[in-house]
C-alpha atoms as a PDB file:
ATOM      1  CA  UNK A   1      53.022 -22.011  40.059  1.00  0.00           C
ATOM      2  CA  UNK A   2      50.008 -24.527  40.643  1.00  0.00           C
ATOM      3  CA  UNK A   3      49.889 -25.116  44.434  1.00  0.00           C
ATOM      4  CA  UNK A   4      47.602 -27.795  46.089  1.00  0.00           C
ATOM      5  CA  UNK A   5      47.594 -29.302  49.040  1.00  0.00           C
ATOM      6  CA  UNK A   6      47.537 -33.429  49.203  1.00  0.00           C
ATOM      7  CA  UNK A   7      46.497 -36.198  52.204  1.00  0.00           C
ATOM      8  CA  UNK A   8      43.453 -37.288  53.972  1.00  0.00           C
ATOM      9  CA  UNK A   9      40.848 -34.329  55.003  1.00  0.00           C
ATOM     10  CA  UNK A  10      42.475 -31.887  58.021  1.00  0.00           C
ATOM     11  CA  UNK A  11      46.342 -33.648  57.279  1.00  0.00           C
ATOM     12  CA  UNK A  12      47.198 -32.188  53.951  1.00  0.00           C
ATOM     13  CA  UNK A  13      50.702 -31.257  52.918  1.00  0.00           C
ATOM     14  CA  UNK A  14      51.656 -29.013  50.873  1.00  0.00           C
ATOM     15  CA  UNK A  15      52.565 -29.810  47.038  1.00  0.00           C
ATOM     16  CA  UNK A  16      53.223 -28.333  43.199  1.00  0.00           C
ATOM     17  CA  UNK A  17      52.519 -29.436  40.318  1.00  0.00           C
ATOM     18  CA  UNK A  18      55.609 -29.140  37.969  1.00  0.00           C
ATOM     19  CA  UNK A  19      54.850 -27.902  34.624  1.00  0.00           C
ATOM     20  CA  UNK A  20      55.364 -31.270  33.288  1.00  0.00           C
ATOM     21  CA  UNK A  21      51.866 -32.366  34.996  1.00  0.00           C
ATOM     22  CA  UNK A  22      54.387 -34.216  37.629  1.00  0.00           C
ATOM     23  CA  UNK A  23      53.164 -34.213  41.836  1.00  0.00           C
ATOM     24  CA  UNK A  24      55.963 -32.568  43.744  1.00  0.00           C
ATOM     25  CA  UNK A  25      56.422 -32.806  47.586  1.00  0.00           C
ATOM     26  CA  UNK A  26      56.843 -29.162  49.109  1.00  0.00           C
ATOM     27  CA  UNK A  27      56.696 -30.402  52.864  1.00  0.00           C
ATOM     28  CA  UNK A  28      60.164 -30.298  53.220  1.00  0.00           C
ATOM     29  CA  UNK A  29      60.747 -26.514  52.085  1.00  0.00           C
ATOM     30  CA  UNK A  30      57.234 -25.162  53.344  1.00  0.00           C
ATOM     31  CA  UNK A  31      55.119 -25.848  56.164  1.00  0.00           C
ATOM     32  CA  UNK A  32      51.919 -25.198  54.683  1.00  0.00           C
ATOM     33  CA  UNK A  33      50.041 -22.896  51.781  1.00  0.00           C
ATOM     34  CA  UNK A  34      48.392 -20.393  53.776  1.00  0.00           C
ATOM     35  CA  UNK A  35      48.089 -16.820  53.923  1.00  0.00           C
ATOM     36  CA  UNK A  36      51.424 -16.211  55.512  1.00  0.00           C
ATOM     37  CA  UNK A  37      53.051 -18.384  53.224  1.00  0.00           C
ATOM     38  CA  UNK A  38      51.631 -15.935  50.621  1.00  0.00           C
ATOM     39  CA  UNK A  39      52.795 -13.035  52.055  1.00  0.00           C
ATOM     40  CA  UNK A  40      56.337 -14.190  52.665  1.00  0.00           C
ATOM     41  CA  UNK A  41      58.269 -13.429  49.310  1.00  0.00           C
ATOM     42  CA  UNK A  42      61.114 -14.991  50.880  1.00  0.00           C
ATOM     43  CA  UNK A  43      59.203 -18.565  51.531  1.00  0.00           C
ATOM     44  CA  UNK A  44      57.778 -18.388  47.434  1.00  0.00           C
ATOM     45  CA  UNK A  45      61.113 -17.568  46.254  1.00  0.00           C
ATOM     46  CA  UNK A  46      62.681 -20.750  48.204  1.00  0.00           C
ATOM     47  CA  UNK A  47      59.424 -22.923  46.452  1.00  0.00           C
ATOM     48  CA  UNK A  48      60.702 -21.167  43.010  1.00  0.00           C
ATOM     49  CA  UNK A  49      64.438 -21.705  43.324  1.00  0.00           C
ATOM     50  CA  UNK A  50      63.325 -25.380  44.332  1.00  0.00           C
ATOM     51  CA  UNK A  51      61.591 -26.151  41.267  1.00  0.00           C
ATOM     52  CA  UNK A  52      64.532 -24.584  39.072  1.00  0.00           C
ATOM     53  CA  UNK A  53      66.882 -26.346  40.640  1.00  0.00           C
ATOM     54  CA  UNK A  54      65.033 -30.122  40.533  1.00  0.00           C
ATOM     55  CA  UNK A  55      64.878 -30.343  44.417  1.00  0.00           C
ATOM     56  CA  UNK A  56      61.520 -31.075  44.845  1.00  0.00           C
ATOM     57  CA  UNK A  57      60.992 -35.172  45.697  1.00  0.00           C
ATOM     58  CA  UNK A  58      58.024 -36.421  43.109  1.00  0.00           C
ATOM     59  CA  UNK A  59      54.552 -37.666  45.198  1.00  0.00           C
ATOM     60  CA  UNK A  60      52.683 -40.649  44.170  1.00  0.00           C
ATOM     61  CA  UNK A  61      49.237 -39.556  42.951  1.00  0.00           C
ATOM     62  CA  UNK A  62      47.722 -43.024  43.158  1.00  0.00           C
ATOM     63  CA  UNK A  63      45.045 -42.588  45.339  1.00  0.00           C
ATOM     64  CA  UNK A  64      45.656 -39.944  46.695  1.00  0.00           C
ATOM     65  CA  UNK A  65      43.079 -37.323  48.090  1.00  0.00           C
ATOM     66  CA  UNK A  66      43.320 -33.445  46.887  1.00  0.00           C
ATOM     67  CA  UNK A  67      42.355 -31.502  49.173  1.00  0.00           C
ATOM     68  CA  UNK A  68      41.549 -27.460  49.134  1.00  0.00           C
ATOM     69  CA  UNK A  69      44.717 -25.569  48.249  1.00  0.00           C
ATOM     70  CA  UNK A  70      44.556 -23.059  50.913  1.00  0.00           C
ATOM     71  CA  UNK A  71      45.002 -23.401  54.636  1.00  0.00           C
ATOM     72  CA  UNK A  72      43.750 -21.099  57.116  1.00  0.00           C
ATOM     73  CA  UNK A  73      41.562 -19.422  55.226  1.00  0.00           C
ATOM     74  CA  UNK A  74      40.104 -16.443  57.182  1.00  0.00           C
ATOM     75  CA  UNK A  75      36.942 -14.721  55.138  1.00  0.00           C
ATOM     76  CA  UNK A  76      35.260 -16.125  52.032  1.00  0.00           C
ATOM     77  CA  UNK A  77      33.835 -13.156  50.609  1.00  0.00           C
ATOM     78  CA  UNK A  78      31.306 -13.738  47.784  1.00  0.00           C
ATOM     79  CA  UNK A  79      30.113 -11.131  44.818  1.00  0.00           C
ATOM     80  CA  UNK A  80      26.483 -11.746  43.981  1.00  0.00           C
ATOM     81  CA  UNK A  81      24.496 -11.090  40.472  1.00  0.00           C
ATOM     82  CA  UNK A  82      27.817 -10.366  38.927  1.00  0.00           C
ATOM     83  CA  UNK A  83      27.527 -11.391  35.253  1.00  0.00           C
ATOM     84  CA  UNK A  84      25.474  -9.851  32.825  1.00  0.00           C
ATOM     85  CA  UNK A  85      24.147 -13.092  31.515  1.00  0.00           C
ATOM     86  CA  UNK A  86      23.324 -14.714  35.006  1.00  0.00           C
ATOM     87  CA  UNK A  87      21.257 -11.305  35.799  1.00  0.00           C
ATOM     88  CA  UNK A  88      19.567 -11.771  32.728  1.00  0.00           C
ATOM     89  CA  UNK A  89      18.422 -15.166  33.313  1.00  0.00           C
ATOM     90  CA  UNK A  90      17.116 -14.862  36.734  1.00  0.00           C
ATOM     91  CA  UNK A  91      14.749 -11.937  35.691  1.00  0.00           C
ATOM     92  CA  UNK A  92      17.324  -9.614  38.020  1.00  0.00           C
ATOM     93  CA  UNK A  93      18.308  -5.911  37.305  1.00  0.00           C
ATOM     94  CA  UNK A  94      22.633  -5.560  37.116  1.00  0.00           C
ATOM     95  CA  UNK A  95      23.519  -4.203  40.004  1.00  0.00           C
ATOM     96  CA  UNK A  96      25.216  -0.261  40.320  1.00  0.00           C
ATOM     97  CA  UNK A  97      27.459  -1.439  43.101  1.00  0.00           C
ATOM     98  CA  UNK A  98      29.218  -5.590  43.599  1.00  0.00           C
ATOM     99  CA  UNK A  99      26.405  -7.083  45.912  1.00  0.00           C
ATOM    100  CA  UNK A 100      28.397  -8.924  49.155  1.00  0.00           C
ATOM    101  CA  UNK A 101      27.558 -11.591  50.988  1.00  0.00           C
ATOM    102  CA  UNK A 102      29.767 -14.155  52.815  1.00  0.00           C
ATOM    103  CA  UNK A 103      30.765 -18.016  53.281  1.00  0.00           C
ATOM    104  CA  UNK A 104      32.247 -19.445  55.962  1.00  0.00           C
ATOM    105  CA  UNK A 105      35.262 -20.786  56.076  1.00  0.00           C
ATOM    106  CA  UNK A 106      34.332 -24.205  57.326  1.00  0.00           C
ATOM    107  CA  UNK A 107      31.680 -24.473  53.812  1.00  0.00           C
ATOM    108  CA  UNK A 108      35.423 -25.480  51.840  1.00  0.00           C
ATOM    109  CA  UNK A 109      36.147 -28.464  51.123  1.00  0.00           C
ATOM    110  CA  UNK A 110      38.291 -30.155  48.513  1.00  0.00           C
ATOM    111  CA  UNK A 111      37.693 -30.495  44.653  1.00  0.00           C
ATOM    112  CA  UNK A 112      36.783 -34.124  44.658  1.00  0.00           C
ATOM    113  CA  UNK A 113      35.055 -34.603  48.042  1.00  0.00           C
ATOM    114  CA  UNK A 114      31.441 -35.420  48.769  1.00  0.00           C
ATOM    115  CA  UNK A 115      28.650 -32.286  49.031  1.00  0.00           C
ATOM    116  CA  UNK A 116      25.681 -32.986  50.734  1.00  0.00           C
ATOM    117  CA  UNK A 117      22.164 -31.988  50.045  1.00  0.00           C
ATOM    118  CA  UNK A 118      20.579 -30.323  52.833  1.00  0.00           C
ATOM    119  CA  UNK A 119      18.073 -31.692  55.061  1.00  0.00           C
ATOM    120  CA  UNK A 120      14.753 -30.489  53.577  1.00  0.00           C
ATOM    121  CA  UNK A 121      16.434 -29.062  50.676  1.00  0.00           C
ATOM    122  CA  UNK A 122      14.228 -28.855  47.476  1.00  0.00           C
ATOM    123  CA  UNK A 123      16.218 -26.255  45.879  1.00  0.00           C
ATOM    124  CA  UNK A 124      19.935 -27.056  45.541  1.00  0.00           C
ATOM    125  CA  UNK A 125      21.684 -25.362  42.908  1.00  0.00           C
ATOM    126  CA  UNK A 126      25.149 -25.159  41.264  1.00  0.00           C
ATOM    127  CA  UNK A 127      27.607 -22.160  40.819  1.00  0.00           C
ATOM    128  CA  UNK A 128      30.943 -22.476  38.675  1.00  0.00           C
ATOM    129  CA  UNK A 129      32.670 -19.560  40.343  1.00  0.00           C
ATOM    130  CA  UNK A 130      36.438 -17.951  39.732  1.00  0.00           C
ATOM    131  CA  UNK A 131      37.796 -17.413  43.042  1.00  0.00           C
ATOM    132  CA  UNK A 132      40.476 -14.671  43.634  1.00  0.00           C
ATOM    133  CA  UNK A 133      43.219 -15.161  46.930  1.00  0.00           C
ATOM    134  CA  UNK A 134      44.299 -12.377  48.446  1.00  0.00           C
ATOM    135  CA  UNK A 135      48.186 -12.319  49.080  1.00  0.00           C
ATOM    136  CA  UNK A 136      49.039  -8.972  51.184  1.00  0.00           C
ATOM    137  CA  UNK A 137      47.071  -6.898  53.559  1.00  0.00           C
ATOM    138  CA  UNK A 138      44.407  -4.597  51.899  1.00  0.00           C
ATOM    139  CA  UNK A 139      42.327  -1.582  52.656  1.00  0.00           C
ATOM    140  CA  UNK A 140      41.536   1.118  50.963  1.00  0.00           C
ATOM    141  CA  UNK A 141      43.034   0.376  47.815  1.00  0.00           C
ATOM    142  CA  UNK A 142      42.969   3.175  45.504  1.00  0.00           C
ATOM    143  CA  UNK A 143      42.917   1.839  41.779  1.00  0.00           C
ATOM    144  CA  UNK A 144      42.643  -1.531  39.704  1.00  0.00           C
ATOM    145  CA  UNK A 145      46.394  -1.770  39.194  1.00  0.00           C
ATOM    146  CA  UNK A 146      47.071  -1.635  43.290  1.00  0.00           C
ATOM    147  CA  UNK A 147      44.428  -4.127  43.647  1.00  0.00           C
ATOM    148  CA  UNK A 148      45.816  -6.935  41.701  1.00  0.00           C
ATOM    149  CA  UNK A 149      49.175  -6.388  43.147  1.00  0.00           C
ATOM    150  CA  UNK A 150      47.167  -7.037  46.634  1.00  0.00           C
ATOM    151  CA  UNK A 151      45.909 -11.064  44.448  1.00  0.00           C
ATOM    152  CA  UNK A 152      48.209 -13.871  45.298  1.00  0.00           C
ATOM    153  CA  UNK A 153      46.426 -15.890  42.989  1.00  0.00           C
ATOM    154  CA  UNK A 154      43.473 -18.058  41.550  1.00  0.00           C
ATOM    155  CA  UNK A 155      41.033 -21.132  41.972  1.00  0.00           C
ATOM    156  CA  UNK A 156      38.310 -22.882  40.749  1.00  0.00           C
ATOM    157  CA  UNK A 157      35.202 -22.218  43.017  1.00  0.00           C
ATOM    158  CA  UNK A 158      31.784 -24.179  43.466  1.00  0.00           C
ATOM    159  CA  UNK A 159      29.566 -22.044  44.805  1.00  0.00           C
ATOM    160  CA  UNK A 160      27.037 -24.456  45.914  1.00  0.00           C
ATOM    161  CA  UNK A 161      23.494 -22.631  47.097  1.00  0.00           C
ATOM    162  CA  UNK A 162      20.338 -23.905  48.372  1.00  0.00           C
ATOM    163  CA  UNK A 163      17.939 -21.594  46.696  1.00  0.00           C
ATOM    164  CA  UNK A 164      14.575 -21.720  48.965  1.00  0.00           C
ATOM    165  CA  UNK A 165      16.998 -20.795  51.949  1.00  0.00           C
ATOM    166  CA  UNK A 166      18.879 -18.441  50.347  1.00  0.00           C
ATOM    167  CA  UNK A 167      15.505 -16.427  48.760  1.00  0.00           C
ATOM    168  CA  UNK A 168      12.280 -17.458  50.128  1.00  0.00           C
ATOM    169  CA  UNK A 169      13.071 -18.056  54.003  1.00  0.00           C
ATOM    170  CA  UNK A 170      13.765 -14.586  55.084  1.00  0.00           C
ATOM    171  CA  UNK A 171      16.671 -12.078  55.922  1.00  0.00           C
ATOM    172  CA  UNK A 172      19.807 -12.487  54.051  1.00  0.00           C
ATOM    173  CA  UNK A 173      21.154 -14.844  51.596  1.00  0.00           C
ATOM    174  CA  UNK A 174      23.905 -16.622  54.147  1.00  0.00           C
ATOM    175  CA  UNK A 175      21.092 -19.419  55.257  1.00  0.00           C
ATOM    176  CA  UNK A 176      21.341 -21.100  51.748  1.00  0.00           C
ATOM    177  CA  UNK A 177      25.004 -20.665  50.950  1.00  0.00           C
ATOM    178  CA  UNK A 178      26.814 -21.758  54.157  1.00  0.00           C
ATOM    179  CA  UNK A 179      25.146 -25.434  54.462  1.00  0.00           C
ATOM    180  CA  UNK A 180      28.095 -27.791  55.022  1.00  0.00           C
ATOM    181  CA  UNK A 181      30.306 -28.626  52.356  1.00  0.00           C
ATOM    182  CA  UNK A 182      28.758 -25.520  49.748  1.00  0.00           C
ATOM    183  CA  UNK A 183      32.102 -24.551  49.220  1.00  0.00           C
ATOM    184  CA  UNK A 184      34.480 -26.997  46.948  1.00  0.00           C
ATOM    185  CA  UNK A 185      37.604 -25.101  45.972  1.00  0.00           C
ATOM    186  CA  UNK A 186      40.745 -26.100  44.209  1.00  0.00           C
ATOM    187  CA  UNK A 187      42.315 -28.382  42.858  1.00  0.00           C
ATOM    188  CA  UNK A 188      45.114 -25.987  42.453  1.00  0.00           C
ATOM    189  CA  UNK A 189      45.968 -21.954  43.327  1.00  0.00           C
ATOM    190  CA  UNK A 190      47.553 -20.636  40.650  1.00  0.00           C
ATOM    191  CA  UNK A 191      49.940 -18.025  41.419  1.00  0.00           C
ATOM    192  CA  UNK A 192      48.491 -14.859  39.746  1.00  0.00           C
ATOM    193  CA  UNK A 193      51.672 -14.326  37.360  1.00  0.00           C
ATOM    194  CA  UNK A 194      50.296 -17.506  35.408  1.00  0.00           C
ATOM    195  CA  UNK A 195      47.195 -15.932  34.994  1.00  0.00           C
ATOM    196  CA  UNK A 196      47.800 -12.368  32.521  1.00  0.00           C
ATOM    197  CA  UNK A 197      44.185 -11.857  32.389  1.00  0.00           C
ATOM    198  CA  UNK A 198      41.319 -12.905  34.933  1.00  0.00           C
ATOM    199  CA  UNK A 199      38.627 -11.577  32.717  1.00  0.00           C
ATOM    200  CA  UNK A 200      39.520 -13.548  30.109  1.00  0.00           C
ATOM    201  CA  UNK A 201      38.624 -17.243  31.075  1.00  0.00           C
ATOM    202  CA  UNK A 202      36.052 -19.720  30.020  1.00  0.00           C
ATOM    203  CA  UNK A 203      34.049 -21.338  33.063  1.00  0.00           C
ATOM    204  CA  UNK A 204      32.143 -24.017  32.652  1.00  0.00           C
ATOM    205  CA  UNK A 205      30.236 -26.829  34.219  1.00  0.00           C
ATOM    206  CA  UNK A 206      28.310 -29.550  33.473  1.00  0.00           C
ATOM    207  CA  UNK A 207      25.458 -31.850  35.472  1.00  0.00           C
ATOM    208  CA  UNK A 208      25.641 -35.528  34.989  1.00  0.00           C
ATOM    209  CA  UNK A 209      27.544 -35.085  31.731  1.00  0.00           C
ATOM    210  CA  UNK A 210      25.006 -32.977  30.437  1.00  0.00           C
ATOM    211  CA  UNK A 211      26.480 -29.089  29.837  1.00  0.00           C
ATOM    212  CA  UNK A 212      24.806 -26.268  32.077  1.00  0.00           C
ATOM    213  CA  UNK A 213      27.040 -23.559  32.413  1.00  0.00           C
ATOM    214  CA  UNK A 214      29.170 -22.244  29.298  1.00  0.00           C
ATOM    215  CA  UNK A 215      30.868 -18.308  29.882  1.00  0.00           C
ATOM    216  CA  UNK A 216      33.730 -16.358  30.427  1.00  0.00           C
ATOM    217  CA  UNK A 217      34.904 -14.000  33.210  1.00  0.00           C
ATOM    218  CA  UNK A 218      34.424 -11.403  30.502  1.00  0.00           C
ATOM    219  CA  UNK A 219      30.618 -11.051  31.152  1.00  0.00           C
ATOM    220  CA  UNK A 220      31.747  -9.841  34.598  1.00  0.00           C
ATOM    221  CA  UNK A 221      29.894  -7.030  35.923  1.00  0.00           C
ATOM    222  CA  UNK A 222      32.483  -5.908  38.128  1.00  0.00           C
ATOM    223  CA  UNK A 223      35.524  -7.596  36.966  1.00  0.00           C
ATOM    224  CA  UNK A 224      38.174  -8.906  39.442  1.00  0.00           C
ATOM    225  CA  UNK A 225      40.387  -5.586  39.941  1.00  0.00           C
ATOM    226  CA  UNK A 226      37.356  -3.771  40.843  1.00  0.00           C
ATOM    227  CA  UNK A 227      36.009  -6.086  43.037  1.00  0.00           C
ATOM    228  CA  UNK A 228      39.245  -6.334  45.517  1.00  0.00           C
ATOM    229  CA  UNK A 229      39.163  -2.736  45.351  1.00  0.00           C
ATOM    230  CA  UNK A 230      35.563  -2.012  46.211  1.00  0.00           C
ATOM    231  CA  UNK A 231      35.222  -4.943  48.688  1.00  0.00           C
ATOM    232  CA  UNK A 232      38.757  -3.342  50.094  1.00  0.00           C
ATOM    233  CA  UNK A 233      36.406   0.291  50.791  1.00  0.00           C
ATOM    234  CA  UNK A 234      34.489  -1.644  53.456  1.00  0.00           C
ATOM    235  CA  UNK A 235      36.204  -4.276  54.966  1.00  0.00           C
ATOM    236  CA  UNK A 236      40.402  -5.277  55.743  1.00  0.00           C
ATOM    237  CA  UNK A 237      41.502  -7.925  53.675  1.00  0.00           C
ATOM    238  CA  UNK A 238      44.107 -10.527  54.683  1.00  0.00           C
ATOM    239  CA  UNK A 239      46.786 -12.787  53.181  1.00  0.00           C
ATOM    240  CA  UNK A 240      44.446 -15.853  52.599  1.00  0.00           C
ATOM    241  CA  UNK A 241      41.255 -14.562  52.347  1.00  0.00           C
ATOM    242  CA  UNK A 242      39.351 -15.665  49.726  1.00  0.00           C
ATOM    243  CA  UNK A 243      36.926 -13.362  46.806  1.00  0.00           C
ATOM    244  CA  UNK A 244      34.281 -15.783  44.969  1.00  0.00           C
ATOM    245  CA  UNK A 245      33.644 -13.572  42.096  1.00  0.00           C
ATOM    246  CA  UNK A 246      30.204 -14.655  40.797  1.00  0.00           C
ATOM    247  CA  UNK A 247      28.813 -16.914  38.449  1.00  0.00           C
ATOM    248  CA  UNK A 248      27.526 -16.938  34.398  1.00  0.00           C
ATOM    249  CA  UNK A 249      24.566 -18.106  32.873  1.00  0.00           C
ATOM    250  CA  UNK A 250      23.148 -21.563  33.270  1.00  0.00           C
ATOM    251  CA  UNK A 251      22.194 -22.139  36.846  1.00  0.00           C
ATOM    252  CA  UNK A 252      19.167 -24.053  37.576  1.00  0.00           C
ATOM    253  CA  UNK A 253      17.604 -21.337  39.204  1.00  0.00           C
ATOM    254  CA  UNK A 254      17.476 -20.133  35.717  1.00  0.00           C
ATOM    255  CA  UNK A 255      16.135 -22.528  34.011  1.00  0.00           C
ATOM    256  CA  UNK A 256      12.528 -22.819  32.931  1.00  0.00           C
ATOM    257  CA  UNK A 257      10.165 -25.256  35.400  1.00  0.00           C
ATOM    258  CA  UNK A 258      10.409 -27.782  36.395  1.00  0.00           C
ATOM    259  CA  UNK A 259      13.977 -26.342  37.367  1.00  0.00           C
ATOM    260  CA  UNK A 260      16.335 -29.213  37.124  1.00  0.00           C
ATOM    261  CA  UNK A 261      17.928 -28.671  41.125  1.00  0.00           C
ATOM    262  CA  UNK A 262      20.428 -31.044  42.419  1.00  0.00           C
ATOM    263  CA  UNK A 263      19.256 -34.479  44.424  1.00  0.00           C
ATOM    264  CA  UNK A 264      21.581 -37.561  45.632  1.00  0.00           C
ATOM    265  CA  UNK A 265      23.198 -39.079  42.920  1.00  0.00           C
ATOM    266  CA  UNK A 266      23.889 -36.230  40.887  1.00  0.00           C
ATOM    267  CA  UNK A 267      27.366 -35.591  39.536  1.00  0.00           C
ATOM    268  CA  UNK A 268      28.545 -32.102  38.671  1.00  0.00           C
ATOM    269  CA  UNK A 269      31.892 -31.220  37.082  1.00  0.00           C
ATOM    270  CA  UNK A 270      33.052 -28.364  36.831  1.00  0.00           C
ATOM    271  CA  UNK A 271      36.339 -26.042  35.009  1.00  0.00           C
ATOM    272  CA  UNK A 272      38.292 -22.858  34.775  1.00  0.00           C
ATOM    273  CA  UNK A 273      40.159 -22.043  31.980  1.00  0.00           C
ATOM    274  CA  UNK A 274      44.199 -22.753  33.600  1.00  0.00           C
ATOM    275  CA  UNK A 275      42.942 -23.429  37.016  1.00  0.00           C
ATOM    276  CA  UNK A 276      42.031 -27.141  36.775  1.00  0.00           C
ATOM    277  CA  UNK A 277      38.629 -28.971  36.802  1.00  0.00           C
ATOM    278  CA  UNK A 278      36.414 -30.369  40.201  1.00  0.00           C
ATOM    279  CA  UNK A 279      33.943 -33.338  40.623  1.00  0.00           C
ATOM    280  CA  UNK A 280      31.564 -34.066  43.008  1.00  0.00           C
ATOM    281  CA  UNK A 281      29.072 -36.598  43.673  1.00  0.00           C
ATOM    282  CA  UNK A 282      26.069 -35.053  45.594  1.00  0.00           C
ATOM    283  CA  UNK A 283      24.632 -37.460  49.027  1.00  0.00           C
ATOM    284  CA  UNK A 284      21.974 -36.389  51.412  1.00  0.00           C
ATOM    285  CA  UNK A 285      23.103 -35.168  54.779  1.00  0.00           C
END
């Protein structure tokens, strides 16, 4: 199922999209999409048995706003250095063990919605980014298989990052990734059945129509069953948190000087393979 969440920003409602491409109203059979909605198997099976049975009243897309597809998010936990291509470019050495670092949950916004440049900011960069949802409580978790049981699903992810306050300001990398509005996600969460494979989709992303960022999950370091596991080793994981799992090749951090970093005006697109594609036009703040 693709599962988004529609209205102006803070009164979304809760929506499908059919698999004719058609804008379904959920309201009326769910409250919300949110990590308990995730973990109830009882409130998905009511949204499937819905859609079978042609219940669901169509929405009007004209106009209107998509918002992020997750409520309530609690943790955004985010996997550093963790393609093989992206290490290469930025001069780094692969890591032995999935680097962590974190968002907060107020950084999301939806897939269309204005992100703001920083005050000061001389360094922001872009980050096409597959984003895993966690569906049921998880700690511990002893092998790849029990960790994707543990996945409700799957976004798109831009993990926007102001580089100069992530690297050359001191301490850790949190003061250049949790600016306000670094964290587009969505359009849709795809339920993980529609998705066989995570580490084999195609990301990519492009800056003012020009391509930046062409790869595939496969260049993963630590692909997306070890990553819930190993983040599961050191921290609880709840129905709605969210796993950004890293980004390929192509950033402007990358790139040879001048580096080509985002200002007002810029427009970056961006698109996982299944999961739907974002834009955003970049403003100061």
């Amino acid at each position: 199922m693709k599962l988004l969440r529609v209205g102006t920003a803070g009164s979304e409602r809760p929506a499908l999209l059919d698999a004719e491409g058609t804008l379904r109203d959920l309201s009326g059979v769910v409250p919300d999409i949110d990590g308990p909605l995730l973990a109830d198997d009882a409130a998905l099976g009511r949204i499937r048995a819905a859609v079978d049975a042609g219940e669901l009243p169509v929405l009007d897309a004209t106009g209107l706003r998509i918002g992020p597809p997750l409520a309530g998010i609690g943790k955004i936990v985010c996997i550093g250095l963790n393609y093989h291509d992206h290490a290469r470019e930025t001069g780094a050495e692969p890591p032995s063990e999935p680097v962590i670092f974190f968002k907060a949950a107020d950084t999301v916004v939806g897939p269309y919605d204005t992100v703001l440049v920083p005050r000061e900011s001389t360094q922001t960069d872009w980050e096409v980014e597959l984003a895993v949802v966690i569906g049921r409580k998880a700690s511990y978790l002893g092998s790849h298989e029990e960790a994707l049981a543990h996945v409700a699903g799957y976004a798109v992810a831009h993990d926007v990052s102001e580089r100069e306050f992530q690297l050359e300001r001191g301490g850790t990398w949190d003061k250049g990734k949790n600016c306000e509005t670094f964290n587009p996600l969505g359009p849709w969460l795809v339920t993980a059945d529609e998705v066989p494979d995570p580490q084999g989709l195609a990301l990519r992303l492009w800056v003012n129509g020009e391509l930046k960022q062409d790869g595939t999950t496969a260049e993963q370091i630590f692909g997306v069953a070890e990553v819930v596991r190993y983040v599961s080793q050191f921290m609880t994981l709840y129905p709605g948190d969210v796993i950004n799992t890293g980004t390929p090749a192509g950033v402007a951090l990358g790139a040879p000087e001048p580096k080509p970093f985002l200002r007002a005006g810029d427009v970056v697109e961006l698109e996982i393979e299944g999961l739907g594609r974002q834009r955003q036009e970049f403003k100061d703040a």
